[in-house]
Protein backbone atom coordinates (compact mmCIF):
# COMPACT_ATOMS: atom_id res chain seq x y z
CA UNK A 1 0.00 0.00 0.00
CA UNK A 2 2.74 2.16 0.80
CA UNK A 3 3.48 2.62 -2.91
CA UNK A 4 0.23 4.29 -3.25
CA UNK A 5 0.73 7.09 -1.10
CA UNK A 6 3.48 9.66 -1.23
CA UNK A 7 5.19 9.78 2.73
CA UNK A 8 3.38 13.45 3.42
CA UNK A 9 -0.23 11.59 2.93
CA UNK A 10 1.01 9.06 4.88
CA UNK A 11 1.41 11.33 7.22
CA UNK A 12 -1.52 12.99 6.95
CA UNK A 13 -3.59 10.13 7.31
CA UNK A 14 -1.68 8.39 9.97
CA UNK A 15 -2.24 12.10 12.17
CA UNK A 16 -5.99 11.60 11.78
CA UNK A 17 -5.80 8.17 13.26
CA UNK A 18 -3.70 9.54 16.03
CA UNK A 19 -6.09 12.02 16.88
CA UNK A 20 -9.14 10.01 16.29
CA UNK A 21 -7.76 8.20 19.16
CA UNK A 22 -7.55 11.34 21.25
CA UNK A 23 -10.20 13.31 20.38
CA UNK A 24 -14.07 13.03 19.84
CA UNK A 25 -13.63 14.98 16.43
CA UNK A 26 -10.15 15.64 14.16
CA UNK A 27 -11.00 19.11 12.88
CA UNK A 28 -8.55 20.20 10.06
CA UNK A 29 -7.24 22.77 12.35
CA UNK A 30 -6.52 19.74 14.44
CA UNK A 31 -4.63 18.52 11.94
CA UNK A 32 -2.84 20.99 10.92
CA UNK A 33 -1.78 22.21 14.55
CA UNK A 34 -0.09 18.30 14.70
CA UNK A 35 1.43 19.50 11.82
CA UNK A 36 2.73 22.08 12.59
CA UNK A 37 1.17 24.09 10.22
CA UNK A 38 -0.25 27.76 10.69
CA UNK A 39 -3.53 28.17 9.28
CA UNK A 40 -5.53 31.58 9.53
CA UNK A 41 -7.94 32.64 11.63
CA UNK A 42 -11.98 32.68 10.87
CA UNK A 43 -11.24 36.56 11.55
CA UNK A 44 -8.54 36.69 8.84
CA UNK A 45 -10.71 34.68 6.69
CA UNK A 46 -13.49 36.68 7.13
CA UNK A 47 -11.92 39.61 6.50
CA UNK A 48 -10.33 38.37 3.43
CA UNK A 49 -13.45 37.04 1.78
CA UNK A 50 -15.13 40.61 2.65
CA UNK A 51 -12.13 42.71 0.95
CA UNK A 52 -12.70 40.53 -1.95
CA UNK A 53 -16.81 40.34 -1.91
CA UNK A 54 -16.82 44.94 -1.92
CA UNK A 55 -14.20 45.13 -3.80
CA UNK A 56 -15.19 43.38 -6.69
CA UNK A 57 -18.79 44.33 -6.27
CA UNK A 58 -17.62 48.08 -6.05
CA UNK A 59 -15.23 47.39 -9.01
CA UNK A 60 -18.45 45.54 -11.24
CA UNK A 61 -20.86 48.32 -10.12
CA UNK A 62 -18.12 50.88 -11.93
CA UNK A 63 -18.30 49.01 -14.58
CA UNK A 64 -22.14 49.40 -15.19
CA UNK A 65 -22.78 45.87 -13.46
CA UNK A 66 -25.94 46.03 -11.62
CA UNK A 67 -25.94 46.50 -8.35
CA UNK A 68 -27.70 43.33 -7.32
CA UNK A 69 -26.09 41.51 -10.45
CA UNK A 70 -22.75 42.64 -9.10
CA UNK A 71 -23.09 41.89 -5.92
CA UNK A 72 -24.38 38.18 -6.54
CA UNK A 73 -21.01 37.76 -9.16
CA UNK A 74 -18.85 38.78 -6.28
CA UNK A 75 -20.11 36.40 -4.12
CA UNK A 76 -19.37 33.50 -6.63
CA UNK A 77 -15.97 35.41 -8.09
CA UNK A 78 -14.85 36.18 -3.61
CA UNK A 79 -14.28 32.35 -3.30
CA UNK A 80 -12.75 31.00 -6.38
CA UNK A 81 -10.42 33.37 -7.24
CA UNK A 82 -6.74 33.24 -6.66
CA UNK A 83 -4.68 35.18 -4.64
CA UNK A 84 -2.49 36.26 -7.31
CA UNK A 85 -5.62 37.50 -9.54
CA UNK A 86 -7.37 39.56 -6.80
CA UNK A 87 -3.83 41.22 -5.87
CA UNK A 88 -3.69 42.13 -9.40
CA UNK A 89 -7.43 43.35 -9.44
CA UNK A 90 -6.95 45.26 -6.48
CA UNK A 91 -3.69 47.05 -7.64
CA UNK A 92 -5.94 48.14 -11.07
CA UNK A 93 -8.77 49.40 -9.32
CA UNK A 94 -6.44 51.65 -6.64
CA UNK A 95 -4.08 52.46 -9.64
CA UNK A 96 -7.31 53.59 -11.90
CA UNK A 97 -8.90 54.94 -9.04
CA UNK A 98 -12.05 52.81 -10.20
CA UNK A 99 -14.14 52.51 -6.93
């Protein structure tokens, strides 16, 4: 089986078991705390997904995007969209002074 899995999923999977064993429920900041991993806060989430939601709404409203139509495509656009893209977005709009 071993050849199946690469060592870090191996890993992964073999921290779940440990923590099964441990805890009622492995959360994945469970995991990632065995890890040692640092994962974000639901603040710094939050706010991220909110920077993204009214700026792009703002940015589609500028545009001539409906208000409700723009505010409906942000809220699919907030969560699929990569860091890298938004950054750019972002830099455009402030640049352009668009919102």
């Amino acid at each position: 089986m071993s050849n199946v899995l690469n060592e870090s999923a191996e890993n992964y999977l073999e921290t779940i078991l440990i923590l099964s064993q441990k805890l009622p429920v492995v959360r994945s900041v469970d995991i990632a705390n065995e890890l040692g991993f640092k994962t974000p806060s639901g603040l710094e989430i939050a706010n991220m997904i909110y920077e993204r939601h009214t700026l792009l709404s703002s940015w589609l409203i500028h545009l001539g995007v409906p208000a409700d139509v723009a505010a409906a495509d942000a809220c699919k656009m907030e969560h699929v969209i990569s860091k890298e893209s938004f950054e750019a977005i972002k830099r455009h709009v402030y640049e352009n002074k668009e919102v």
